[in-house]
C-alpha atoms as a PDB file:
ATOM      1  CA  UNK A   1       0.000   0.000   0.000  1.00  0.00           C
ATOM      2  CA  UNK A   2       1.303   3.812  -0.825  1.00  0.00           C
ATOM      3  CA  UNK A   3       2.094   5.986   1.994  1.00  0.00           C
ATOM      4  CA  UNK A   4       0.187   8.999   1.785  1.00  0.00           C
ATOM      5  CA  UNK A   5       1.879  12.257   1.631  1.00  0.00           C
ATOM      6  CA  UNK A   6       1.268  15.248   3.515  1.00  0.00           C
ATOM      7  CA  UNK A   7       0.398  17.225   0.329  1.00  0.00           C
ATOM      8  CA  UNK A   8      -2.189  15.301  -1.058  1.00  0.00           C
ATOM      9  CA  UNK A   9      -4.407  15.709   2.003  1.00  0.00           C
ATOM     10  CA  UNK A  10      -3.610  19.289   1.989  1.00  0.00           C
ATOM     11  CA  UNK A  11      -3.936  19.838  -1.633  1.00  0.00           C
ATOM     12  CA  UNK A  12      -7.613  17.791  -1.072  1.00  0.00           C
ATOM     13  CA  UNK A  13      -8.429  20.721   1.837  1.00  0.00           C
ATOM     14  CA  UNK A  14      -7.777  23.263  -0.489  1.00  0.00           C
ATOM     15  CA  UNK A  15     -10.023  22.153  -3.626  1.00  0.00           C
ATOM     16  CA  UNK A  16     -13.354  21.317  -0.785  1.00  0.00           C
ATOM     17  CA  UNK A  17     -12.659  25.153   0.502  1.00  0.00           C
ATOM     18  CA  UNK A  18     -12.220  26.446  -2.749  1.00  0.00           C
ATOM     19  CA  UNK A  19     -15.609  24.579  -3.467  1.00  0.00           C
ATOM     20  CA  UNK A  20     -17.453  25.853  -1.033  1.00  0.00           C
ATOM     21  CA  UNK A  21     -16.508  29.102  -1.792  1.00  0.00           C
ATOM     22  CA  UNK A  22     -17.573  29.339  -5.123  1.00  0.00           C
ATOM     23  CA  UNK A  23     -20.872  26.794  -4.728  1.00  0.00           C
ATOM     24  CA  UNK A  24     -22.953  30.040  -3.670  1.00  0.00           C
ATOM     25  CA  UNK A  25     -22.052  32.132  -6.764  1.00  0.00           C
ATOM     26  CA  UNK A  26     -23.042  29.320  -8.849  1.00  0.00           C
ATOM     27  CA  UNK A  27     -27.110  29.726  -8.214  1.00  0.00           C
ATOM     28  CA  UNK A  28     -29.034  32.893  -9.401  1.00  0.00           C
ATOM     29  CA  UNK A  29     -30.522  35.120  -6.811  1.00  0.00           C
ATOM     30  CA  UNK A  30     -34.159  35.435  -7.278  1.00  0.00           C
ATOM     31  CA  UNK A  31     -35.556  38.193  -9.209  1.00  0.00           C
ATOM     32  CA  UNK A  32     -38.244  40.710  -8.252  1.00  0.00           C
ATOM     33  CA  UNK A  33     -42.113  39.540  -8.712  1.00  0.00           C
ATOM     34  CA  UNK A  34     -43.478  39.512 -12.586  1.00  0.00           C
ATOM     35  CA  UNK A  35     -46.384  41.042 -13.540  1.00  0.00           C
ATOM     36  CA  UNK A  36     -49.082  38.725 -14.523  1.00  0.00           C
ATOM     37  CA  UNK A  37     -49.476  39.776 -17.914  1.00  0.00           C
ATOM     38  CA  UNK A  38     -46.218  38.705 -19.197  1.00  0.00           C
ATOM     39  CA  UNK A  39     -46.333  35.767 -17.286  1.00  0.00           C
ATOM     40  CA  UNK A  40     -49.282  34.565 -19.216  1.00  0.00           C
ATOM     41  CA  UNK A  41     -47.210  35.605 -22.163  1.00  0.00           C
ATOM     42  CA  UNK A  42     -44.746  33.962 -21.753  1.00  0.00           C
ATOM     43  CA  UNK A  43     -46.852  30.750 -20.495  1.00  0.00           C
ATOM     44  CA  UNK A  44     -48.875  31.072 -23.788  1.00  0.00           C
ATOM     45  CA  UNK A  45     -45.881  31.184 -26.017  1.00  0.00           C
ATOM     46  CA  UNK A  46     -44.407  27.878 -24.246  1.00  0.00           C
ATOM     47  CA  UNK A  47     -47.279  26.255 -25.066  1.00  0.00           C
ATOM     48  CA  UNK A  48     -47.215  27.365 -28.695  1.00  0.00           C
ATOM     49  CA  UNK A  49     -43.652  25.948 -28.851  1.00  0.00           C
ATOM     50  CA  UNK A  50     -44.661  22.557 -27.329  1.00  0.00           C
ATOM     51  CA  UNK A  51     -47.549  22.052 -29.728  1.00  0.00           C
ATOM     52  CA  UNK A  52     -45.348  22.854 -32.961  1.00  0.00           C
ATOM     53  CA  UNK A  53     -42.887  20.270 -31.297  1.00  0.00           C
ATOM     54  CA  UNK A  54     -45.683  17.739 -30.832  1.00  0.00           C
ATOM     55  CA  UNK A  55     -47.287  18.739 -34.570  1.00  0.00           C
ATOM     56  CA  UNK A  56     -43.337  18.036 -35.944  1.00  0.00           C
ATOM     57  CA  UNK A  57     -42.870  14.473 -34.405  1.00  0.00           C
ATOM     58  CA  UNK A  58     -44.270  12.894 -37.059  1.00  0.00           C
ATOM     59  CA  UNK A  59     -41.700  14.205 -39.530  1.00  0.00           C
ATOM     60  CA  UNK A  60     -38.960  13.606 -37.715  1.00  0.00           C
ATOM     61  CA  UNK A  61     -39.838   9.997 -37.610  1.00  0.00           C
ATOM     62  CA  UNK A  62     -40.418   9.403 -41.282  1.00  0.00           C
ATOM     63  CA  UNK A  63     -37.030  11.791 -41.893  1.00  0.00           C
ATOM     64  CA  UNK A  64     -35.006  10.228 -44.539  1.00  0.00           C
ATOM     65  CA  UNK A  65     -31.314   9.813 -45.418  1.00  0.00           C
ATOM     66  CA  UNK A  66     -29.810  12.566 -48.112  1.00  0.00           C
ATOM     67  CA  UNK A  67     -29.096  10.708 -51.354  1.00  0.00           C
ATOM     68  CA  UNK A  68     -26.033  10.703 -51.422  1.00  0.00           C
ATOM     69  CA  UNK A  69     -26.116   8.753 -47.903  1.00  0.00           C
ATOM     70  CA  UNK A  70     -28.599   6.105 -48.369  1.00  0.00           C
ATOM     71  CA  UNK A  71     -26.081   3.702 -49.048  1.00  0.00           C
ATOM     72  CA  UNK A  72     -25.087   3.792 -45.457  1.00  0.00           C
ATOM     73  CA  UNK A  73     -28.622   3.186 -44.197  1.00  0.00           C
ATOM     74  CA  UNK A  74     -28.022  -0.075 -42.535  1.00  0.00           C
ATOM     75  CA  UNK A  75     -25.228   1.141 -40.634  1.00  0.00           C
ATOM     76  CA  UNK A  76     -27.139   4.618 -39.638  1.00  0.00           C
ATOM     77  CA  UNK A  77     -30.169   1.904 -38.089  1.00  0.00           C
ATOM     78  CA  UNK A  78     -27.504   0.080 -35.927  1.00  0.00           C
ATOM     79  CA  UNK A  79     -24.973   3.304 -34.988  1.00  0.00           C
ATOM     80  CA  UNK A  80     -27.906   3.978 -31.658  1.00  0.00           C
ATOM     81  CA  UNK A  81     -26.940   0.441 -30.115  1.00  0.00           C
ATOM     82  CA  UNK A  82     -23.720   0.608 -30.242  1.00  0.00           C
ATOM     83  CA  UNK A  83     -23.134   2.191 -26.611  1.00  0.00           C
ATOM     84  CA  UNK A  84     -24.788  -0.784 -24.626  1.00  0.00           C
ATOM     85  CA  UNK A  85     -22.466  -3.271 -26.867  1.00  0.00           C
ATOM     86  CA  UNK A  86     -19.725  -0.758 -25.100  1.00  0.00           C
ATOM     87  CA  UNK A  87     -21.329  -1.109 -21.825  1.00  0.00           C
ATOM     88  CA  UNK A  88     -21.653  -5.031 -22.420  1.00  0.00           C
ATOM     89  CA  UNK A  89     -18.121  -5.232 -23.660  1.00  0.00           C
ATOM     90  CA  UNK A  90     -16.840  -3.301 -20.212  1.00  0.00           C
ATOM     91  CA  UNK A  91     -18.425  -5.765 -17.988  1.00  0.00           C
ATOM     92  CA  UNK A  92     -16.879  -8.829 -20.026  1.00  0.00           C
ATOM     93  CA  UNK A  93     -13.371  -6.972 -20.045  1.00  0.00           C
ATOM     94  CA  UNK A  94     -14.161  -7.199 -16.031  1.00  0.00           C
ATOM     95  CA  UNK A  95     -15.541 -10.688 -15.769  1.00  0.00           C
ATOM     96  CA  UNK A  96     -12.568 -11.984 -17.354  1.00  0.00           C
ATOM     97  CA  UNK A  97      -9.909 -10.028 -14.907  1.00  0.00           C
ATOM     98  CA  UNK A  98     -12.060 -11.065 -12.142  1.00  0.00           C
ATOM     99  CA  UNK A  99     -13.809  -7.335 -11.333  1.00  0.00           C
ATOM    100  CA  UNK A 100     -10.414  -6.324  -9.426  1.00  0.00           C
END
């Protein structure tokens, strides 16, 4: 087992303080109260957006390949399971060393 120095536990000190500085700068102060009006505004726009989203689904699933990439089709319909083969891979890399 490695000795531990001196300087890594200080060095460790250092980054939590420097942490806990800076965590309070990191969140926005709230603002002062809206005024209704643009709050419904606003809230009516959102739901604009979500219903073009919701009326553009459709398209997006029948979305096609340019031509010049159809060709490649098959491998485009596999390229989204490729991570978990990854993820599959990593746990028989550490079955066969014995998960040390």
């Amino acid at each position: 087992m490695a000795t531990q120095r001196p300087g890594a536990v200080l060095l460790l000190v250092a980054a939590a303080c420097c942490g806990v500085w800076v965590l309070p700068s990191s969140f926005v102060a709230p603002g002062a109260p809206r005024v209704e009006a643009q709050q419904g505004q606003g809230q009516g726009l959102a739901q604009l957006a979500a219903a073009g989203a919701v009326a553009a689904l459709p398209e997006a699933a029948n979305a096609r390949l340019p031509d010049e990439f159809v060709a490649f089709a098959p491998i485009v319909d596999v390229l989204p399971i490729l991570p978990v083969f990854f993820l599959l891979l990593a746990f028989l890399w550490q079955a066969s060393v014995g998960f040390r």
